[in-house]
PDB file of N, CA and C in Angstrom:
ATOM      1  N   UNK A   1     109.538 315.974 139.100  1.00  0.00           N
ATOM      2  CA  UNK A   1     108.152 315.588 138.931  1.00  0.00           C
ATOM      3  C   UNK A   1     107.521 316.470 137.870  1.00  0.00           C
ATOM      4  N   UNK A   2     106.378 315.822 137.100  1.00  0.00           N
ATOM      5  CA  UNK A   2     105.974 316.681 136.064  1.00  0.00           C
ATOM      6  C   UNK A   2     104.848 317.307 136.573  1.00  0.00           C
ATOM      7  N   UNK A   3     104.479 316.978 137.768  1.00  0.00           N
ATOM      8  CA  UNK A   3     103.284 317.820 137.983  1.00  0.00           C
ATOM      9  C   UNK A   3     103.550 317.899 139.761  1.00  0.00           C
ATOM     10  N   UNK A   4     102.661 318.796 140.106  1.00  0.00           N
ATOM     11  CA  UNK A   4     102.648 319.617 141.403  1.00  0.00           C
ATOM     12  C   UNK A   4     102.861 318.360 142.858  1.00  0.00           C
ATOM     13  N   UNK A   5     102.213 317.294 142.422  1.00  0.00           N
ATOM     14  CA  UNK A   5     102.723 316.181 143.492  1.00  0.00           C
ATOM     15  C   UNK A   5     101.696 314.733 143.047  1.00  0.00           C
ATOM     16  N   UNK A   6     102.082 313.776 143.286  1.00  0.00           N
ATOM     17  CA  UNK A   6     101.900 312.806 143.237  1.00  0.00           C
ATOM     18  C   UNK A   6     102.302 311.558 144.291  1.00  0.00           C
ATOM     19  N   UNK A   7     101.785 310.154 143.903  1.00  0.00           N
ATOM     20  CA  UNK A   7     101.584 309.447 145.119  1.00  0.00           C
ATOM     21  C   UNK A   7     103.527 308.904 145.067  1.00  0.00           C
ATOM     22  N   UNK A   8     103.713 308.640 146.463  1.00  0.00           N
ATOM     23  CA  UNK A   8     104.650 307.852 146.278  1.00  0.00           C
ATOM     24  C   UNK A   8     105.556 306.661 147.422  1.00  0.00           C
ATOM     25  N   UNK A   9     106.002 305.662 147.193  1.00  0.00           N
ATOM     26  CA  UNK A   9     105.960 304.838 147.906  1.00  0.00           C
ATOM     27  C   UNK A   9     107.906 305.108 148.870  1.00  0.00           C
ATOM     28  N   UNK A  10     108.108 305.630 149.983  1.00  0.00           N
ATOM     29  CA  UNK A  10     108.771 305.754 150.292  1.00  0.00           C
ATOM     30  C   UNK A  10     109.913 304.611 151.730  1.00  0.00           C
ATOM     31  N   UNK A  11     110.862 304.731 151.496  1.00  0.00           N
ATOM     32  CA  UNK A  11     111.963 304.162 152.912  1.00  0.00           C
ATOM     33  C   UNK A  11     112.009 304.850 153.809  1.00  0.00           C
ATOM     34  N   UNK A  12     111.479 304.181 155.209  1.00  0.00           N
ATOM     35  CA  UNK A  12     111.458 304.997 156.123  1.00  0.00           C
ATOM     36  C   UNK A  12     112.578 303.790 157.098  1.00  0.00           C
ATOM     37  N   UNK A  13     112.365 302.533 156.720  1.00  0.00           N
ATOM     38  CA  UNK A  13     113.566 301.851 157.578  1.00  0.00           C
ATOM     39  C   UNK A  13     113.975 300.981 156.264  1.00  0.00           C
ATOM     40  N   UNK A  14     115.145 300.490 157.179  1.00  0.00           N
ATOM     41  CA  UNK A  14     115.757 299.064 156.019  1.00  0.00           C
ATOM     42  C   UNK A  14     116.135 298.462 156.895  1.00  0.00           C
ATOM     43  N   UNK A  15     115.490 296.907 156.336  1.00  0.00           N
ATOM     44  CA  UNK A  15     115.303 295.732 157.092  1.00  0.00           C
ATOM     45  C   UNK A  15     116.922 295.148 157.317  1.00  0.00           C
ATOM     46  N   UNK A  16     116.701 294.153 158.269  1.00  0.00           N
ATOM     47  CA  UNK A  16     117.761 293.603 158.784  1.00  0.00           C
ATOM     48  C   UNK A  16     117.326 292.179 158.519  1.00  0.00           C
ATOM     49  N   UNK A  17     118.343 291.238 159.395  1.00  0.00           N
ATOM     50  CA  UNK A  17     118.140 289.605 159.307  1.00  0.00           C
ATOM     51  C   UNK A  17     116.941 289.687 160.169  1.00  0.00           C
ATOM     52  N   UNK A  18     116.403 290.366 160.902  1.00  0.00           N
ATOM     53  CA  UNK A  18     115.253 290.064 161.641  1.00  0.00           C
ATOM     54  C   UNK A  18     114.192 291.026 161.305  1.00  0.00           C
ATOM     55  N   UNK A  19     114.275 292.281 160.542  1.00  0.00           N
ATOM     56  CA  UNK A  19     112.948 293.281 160.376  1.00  0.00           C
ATOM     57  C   UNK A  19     112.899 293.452 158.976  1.00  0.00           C
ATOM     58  N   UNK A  20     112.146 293.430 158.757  1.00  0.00           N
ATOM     59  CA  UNK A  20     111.900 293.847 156.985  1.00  0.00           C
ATOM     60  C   UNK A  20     111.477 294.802 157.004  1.00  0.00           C
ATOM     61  N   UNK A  21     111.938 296.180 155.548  1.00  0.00           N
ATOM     62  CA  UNK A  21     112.008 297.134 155.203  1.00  0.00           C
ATOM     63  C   UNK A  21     110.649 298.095 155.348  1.00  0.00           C
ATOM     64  N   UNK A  22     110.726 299.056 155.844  1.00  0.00           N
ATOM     65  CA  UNK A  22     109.195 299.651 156.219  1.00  0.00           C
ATOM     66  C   UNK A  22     109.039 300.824 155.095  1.00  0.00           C
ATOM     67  N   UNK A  23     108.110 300.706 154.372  1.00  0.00           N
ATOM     68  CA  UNK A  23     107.708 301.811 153.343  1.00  0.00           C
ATOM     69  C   UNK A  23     106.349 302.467 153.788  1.00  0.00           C
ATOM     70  N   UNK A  24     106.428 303.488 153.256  1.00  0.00           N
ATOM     71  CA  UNK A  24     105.121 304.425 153.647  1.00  0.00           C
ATOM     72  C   UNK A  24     104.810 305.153 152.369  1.00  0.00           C
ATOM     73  N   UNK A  25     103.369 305.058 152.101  1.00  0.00           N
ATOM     74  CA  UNK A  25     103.089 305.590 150.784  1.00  0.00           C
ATOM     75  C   UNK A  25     102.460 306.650 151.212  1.00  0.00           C
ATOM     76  N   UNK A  26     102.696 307.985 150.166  1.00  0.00           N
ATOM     77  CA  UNK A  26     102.659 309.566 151.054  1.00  0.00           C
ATOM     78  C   UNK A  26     101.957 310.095 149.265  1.00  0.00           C
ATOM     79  N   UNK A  27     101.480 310.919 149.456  1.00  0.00           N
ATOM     80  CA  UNK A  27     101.294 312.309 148.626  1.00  0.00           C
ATOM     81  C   UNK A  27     102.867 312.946 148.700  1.00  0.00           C
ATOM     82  N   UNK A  28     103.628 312.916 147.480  1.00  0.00           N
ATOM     83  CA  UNK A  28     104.442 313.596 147.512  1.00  0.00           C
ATOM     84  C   UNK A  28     104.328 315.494 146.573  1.00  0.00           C
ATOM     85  N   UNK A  29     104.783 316.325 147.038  1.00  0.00           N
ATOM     86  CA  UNK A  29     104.986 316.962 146.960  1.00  0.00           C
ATOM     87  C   UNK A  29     105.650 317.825 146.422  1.00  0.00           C
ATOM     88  N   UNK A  30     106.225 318.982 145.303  1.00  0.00           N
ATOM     89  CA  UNK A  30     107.244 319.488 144.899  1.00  0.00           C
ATOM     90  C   UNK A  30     106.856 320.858 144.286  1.00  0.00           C
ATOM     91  N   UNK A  31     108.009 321.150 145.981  1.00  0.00           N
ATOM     92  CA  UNK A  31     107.911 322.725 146.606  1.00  0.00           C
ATOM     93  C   UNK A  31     108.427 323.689 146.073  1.00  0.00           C
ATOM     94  N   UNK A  32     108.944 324.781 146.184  1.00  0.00           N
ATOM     95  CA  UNK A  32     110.172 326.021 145.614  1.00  0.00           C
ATOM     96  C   UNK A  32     111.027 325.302 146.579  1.00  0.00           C
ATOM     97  N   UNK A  33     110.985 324.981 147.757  1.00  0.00           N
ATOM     98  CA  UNK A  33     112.305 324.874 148.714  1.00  0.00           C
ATOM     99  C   UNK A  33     112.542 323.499 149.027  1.00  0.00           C
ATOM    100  N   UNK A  34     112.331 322.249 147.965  1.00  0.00           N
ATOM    101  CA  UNK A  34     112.469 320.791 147.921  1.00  0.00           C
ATOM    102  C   UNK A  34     111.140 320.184 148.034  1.00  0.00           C
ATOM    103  N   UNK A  35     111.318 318.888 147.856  1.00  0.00           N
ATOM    104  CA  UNK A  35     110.161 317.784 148.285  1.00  0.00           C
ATOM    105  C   UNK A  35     109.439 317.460 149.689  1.00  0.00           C
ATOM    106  N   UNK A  36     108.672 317.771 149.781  1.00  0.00           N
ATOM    107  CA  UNK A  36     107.388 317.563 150.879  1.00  0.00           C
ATOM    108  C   UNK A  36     106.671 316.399 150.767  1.00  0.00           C
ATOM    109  N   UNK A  37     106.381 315.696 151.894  1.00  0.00           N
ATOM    110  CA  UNK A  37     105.700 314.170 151.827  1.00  0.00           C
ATOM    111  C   UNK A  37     104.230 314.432 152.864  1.00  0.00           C
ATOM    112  N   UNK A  38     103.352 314.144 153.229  1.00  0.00           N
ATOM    113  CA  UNK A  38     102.561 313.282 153.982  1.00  0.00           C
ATOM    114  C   UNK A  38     101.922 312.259 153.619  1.00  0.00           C
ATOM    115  N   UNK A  39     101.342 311.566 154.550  1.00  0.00           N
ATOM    116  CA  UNK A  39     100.691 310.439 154.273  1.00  0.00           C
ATOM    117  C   UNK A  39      99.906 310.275 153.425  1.00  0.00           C
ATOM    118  N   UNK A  40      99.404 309.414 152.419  1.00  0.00           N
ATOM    119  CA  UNK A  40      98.729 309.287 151.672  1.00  0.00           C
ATOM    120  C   UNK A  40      97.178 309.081 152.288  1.00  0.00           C
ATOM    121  N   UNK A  41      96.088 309.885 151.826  1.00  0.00           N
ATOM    122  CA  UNK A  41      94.619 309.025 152.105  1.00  0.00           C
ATOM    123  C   UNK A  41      93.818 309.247 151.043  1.00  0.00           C
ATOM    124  N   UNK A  42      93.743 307.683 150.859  1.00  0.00           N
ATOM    125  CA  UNK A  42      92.659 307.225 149.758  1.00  0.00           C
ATOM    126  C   UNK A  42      91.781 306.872 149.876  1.00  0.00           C
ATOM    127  N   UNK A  43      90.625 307.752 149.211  1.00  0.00           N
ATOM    128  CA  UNK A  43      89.027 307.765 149.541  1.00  0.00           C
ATOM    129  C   UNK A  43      88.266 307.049 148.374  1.00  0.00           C
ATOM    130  N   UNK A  44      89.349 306.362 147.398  1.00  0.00           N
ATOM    131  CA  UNK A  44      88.411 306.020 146.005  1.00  0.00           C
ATOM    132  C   UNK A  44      89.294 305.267 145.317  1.00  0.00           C
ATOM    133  N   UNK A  45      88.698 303.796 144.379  1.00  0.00           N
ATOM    134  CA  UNK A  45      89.142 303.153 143.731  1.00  0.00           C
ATOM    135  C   UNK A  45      90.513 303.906 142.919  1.00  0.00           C
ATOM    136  N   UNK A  46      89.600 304.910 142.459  1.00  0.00           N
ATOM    137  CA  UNK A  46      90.635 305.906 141.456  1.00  0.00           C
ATOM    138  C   UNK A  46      91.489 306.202 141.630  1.00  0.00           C
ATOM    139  N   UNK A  47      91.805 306.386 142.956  1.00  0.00           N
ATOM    140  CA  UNK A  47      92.843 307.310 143.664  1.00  0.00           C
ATOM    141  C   UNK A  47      93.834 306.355 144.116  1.00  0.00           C
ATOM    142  N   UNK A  48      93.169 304.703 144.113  1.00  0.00           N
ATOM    143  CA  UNK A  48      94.393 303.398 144.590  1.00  0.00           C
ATOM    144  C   UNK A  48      94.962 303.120 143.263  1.00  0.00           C
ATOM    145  N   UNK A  49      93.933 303.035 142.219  1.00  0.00           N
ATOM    146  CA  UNK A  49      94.687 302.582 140.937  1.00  0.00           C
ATOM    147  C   UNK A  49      95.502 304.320 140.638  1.00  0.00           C
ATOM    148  N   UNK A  50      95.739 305.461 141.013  1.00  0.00           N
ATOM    149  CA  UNK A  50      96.867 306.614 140.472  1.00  0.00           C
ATOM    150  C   UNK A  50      97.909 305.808 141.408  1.00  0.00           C
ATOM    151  N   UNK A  51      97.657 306.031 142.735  1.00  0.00           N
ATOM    152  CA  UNK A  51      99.214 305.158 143.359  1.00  0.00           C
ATOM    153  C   UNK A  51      99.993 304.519 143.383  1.00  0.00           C
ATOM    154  N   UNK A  52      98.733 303.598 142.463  1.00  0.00           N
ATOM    155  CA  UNK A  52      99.236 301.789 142.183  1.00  0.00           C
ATOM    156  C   UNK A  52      99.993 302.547 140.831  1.00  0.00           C
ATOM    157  N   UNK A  53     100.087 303.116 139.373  1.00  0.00           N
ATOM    158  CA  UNK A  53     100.714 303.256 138.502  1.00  0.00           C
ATOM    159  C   UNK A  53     101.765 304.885 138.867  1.00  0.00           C
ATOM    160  N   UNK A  54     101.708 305.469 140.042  1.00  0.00           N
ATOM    161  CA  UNK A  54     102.718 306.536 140.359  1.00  0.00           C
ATOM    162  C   UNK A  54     103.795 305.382 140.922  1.00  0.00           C
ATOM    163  N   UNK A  55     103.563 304.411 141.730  1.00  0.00           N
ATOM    164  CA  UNK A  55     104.260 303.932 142.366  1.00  0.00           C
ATOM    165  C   UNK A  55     104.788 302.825 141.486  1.00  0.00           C
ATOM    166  N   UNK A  56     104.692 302.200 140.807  1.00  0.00           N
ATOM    167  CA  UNK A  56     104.959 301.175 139.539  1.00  0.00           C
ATOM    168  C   UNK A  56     105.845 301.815 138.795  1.00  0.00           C
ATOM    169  N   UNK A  57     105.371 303.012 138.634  1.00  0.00           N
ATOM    170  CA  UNK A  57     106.481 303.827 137.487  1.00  0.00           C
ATOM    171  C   UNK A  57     107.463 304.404 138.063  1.00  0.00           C
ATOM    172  N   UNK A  58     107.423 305.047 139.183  1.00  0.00           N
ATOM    173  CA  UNK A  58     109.059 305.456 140.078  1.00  0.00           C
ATOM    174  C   UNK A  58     109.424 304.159 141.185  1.00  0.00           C
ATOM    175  N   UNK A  59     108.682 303.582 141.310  1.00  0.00           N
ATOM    176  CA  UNK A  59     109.809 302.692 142.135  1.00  0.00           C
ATOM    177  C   UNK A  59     109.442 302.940 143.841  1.00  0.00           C
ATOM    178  N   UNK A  60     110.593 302.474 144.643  1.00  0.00           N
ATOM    179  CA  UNK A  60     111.010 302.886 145.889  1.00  0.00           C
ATOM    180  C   UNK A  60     111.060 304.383 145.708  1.00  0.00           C
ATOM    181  N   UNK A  61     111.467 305.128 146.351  1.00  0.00           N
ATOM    182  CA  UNK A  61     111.589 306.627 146.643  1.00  0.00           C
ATOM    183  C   UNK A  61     112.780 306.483 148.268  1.00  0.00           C
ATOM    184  N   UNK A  62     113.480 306.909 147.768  1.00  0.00           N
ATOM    185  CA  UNK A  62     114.987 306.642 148.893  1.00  0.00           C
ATOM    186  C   UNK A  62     115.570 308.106 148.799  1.00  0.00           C
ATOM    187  N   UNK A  63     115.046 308.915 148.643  1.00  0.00           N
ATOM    188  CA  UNK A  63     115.241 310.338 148.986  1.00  0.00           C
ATOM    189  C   UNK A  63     115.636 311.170 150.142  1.00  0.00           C
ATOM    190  N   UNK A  64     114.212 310.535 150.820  1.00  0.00           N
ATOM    191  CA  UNK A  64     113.914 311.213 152.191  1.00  0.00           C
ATOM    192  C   UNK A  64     115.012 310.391 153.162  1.00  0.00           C
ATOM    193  N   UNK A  65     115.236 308.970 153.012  1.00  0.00           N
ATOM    194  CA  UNK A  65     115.963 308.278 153.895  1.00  0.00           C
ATOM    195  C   UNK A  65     117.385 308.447 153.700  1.00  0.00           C
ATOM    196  N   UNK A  66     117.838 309.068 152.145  1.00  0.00           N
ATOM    197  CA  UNK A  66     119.111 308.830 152.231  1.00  0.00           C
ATOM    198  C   UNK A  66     119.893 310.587 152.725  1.00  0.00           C
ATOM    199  N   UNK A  67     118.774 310.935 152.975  1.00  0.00           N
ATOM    200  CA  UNK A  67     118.612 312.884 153.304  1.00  0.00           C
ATOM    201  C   UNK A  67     118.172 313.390 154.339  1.00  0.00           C
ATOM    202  N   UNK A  68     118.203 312.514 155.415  1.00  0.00           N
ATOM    203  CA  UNK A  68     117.622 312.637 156.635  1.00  0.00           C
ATOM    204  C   UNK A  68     117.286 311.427 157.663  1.00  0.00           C
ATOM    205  N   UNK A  69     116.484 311.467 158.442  1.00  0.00           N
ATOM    206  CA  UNK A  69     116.139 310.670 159.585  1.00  0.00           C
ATOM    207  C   UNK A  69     114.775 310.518 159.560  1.00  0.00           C
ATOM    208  N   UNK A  70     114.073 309.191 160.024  1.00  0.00           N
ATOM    209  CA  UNK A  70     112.750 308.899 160.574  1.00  0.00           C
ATOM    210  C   UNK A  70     113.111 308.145 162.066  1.00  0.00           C
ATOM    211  N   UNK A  71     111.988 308.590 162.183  1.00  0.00           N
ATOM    212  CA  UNK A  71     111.336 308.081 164.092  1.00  0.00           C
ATOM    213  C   UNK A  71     109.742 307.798 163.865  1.00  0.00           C
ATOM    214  N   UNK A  72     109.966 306.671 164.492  1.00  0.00           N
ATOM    215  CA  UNK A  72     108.663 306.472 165.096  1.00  0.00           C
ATOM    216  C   UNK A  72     108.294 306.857 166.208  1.00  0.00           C
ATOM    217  N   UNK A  73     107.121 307.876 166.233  1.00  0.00           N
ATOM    218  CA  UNK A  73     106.952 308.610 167.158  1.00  0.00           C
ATOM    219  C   UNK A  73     105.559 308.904 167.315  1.00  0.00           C
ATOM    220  N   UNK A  74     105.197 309.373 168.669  1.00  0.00           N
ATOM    221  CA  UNK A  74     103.667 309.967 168.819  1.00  0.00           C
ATOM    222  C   UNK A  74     103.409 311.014 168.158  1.00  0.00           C
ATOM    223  N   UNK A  75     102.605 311.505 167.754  1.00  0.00           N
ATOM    224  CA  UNK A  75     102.023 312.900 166.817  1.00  0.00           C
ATOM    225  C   UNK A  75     101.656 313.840 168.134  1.00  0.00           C
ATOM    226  N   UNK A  76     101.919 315.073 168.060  1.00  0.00           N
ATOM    227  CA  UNK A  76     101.549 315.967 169.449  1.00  0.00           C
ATOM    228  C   UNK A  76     100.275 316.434 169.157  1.00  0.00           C
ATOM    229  N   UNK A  77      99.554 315.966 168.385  1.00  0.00           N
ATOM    230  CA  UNK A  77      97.809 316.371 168.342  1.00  0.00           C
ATOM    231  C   UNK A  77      97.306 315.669 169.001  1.00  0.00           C
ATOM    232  N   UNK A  78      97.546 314.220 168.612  1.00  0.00           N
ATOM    233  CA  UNK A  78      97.039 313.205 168.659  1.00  0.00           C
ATOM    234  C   UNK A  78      97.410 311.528 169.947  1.00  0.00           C
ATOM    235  N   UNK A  79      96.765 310.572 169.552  1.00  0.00           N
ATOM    236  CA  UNK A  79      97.477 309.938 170.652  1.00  0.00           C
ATOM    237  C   UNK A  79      97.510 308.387 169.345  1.00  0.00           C
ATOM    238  N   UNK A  80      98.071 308.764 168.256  1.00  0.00           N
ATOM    239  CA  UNK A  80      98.207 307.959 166.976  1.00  0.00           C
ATOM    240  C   UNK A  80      99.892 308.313 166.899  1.00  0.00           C
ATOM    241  N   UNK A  81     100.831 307.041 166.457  1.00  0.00           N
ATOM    242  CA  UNK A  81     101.955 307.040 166.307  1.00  0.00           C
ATOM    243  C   UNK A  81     102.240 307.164 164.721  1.00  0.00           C
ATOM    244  N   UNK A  82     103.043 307.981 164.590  1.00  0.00           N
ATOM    245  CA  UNK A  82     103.276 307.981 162.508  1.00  0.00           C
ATOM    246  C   UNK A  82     104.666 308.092 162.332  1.00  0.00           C
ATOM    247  N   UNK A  83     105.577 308.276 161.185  1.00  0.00           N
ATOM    248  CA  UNK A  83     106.574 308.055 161.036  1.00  0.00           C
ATOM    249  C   UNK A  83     107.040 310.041 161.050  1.00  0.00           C
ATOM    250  N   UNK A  84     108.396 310.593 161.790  1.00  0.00           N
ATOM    251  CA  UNK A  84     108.238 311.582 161.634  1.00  0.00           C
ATOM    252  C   UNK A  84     109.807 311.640 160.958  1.00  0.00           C
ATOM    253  N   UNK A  85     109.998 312.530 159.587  1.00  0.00           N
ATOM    254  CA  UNK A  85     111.373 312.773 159.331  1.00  0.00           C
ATOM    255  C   UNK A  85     111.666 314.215 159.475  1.00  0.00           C
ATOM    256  N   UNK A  86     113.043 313.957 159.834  1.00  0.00           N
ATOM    257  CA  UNK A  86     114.071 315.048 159.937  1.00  0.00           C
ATOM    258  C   UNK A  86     115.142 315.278 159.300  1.00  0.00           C
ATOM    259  N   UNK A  87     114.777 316.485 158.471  1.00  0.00           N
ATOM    260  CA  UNK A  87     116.350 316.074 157.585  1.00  0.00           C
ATOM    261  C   UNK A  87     117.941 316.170 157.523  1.00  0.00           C
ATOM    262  N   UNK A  88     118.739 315.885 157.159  1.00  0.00           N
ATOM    263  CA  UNK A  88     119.841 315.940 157.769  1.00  0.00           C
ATOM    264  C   UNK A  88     120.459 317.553 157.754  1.00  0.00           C
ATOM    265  N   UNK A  89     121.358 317.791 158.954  1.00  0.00           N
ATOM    266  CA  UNK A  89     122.317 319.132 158.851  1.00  0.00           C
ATOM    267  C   UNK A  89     122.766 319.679 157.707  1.00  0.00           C
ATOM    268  N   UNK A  90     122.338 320.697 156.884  1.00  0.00           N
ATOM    269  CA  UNK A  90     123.620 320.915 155.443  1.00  0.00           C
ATOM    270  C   UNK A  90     125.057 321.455 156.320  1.00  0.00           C
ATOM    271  N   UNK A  91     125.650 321.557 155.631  1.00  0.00           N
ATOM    272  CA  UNK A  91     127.165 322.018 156.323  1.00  0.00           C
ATOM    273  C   UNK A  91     127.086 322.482 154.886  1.00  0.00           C
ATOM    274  N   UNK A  92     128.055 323.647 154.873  1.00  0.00           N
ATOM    275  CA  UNK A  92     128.690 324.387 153.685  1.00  0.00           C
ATOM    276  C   UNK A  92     130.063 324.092 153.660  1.00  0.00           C
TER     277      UNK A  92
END
């Protein structure tokens, strides 16, 4: 990334003959120790049209899914369900 983080449209499932593919568009992130995501919130025209051309210009984002795990799950603050990832084991 050329700058500190930007919007981006990510795979959190892949569809089957019966579910179609679930994406989640996040504030992405880029850390010293890899890529960081949360949810995206947009408070302004401005801020849908940066997403709309961050997300036009990279695409899908298959990073997080092909590097880990999502669940749909409850949030422990809250009583709102969000997508939570985990990333996979490194082995050396």
């Amino acid at each position: 990334m050329d700058k500190y983080w930007k919007y981006a449209m990510i795979l959190c499932r892949r569809g089957d003959f019966e579910e179609d593919p679930i994406h989640l568009l996040v504030e992405l992130y880029n850390l010293e120790h890899g890529p960081f995501f949360h949810e995206a919130r947009l408070s302004s025209p401005e801020e849908l049209e940066m997403a709309y051309k961050d997300v036009k210009s990279d695409g899908i984002n298959y990073w997080f899914y092909d590097n880990g795990k999502f669940k749909w799950d409850q949030r422990e603050d809250t009583n709102n369900f969000t997508w939570h990832w985990t990333p996979n084991e490194v082995t050396d």
